[in-house]
Protein backbone atom coordinates (compact mmCIF):
# COMPACT_ATOMS: atom_id res chain seq x y z
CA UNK A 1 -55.99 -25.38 -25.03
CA UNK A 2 -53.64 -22.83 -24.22
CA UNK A 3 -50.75 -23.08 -21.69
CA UNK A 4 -50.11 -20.62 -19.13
CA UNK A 5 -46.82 -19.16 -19.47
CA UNK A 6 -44.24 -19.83 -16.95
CA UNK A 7 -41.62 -17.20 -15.40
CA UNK A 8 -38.85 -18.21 -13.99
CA UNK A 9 -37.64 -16.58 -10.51
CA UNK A 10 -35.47 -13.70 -10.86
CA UNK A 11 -32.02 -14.85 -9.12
CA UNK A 12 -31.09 -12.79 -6.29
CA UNK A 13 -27.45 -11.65 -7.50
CA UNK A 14 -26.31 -10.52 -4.28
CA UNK A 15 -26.09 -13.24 -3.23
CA UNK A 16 -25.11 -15.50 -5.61
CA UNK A 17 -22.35 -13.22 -6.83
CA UNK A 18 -21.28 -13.11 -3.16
CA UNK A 19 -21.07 -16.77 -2.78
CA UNK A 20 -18.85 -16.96 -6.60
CA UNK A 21 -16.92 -14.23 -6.21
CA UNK A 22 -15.77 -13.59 -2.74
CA UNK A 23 -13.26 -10.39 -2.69
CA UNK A 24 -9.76 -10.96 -3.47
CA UNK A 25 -7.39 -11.04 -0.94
CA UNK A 26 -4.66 -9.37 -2.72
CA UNK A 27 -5.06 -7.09 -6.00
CA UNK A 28 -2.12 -6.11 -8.78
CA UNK A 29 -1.38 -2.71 -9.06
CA UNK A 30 -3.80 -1.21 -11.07
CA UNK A 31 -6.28 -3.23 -8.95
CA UNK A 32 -4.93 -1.73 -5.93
CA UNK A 33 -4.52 1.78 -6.72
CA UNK A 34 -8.45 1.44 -7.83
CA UNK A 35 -9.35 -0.14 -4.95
CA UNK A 36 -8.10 2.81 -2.38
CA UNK A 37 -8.61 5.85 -5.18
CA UNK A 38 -5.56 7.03 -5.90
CA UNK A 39 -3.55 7.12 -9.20
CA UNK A 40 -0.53 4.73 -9.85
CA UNK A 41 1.85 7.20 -9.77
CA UNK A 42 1.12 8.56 -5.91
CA UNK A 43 0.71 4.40 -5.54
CA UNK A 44 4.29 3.65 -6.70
CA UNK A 45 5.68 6.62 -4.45
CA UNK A 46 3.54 5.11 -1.17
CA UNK A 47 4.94 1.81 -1.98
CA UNK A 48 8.95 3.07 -2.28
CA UNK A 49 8.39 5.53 0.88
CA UNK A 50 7.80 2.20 2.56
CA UNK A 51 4.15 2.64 3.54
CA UNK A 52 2.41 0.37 1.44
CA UNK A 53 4.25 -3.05 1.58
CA UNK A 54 3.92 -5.37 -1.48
CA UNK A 55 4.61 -9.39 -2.54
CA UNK A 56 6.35 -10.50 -5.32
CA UNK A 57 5.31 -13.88 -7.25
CA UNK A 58 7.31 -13.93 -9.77
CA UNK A 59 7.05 -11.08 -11.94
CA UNK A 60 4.11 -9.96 -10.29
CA UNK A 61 3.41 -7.35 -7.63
CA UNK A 62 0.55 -8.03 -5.18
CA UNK A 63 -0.54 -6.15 -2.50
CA UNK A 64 -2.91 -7.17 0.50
CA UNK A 65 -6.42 -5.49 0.60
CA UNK A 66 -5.17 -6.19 5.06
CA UNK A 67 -2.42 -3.27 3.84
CA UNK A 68 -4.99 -0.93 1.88
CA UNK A 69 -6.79 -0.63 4.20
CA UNK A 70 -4.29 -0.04 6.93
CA UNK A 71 -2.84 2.54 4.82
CA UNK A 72 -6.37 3.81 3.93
CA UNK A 73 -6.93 3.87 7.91
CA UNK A 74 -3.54 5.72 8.57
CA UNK A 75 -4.57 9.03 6.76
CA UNK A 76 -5.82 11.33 9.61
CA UNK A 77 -9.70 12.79 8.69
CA UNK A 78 -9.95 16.26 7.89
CA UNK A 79 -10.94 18.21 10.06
CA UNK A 80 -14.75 19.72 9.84
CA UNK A 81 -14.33 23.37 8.83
């Protein structure tokens, strides 16, 4: 007799992944300067200009994804030429 072969439901990651790994709240860095597209270096010179405000946990810098994408929201769109 010969048995059918069962398939199991594809999960639907989208949502699963959504439901296990909600976006952080704050990123390092590297996270952050990934996050808004920018290198490190033009990161580091927002952040000591005083535009992009970070927290400190011990030796660690965080910054808020709230303050990326304040900052993000600050930068005037080009103009359409």
């Amino acid at each position: 007799m010969a048995h059918a072969a069962t398939v199991a439901p594809t999960p639907d990651f989208s949502v699963t992944r959504a439901v296990r790994d909600p976006e952080p709240a704050a990123f390092d860095t590297l996270q952050a300067a990934r996050y808004i597209g920018i290198g490190k270096t033009m990161l580091f010179d927002e952040i000591k200009a005083g535009r992009i405000p970070t927290r400190k946990i011990g030796r660690r810098t965080l910054i808020l994804r709230s303050d990326l994408d304040a900052w993000l929201a600050a930068i005037p769109p080009r103009n359409a030429a």
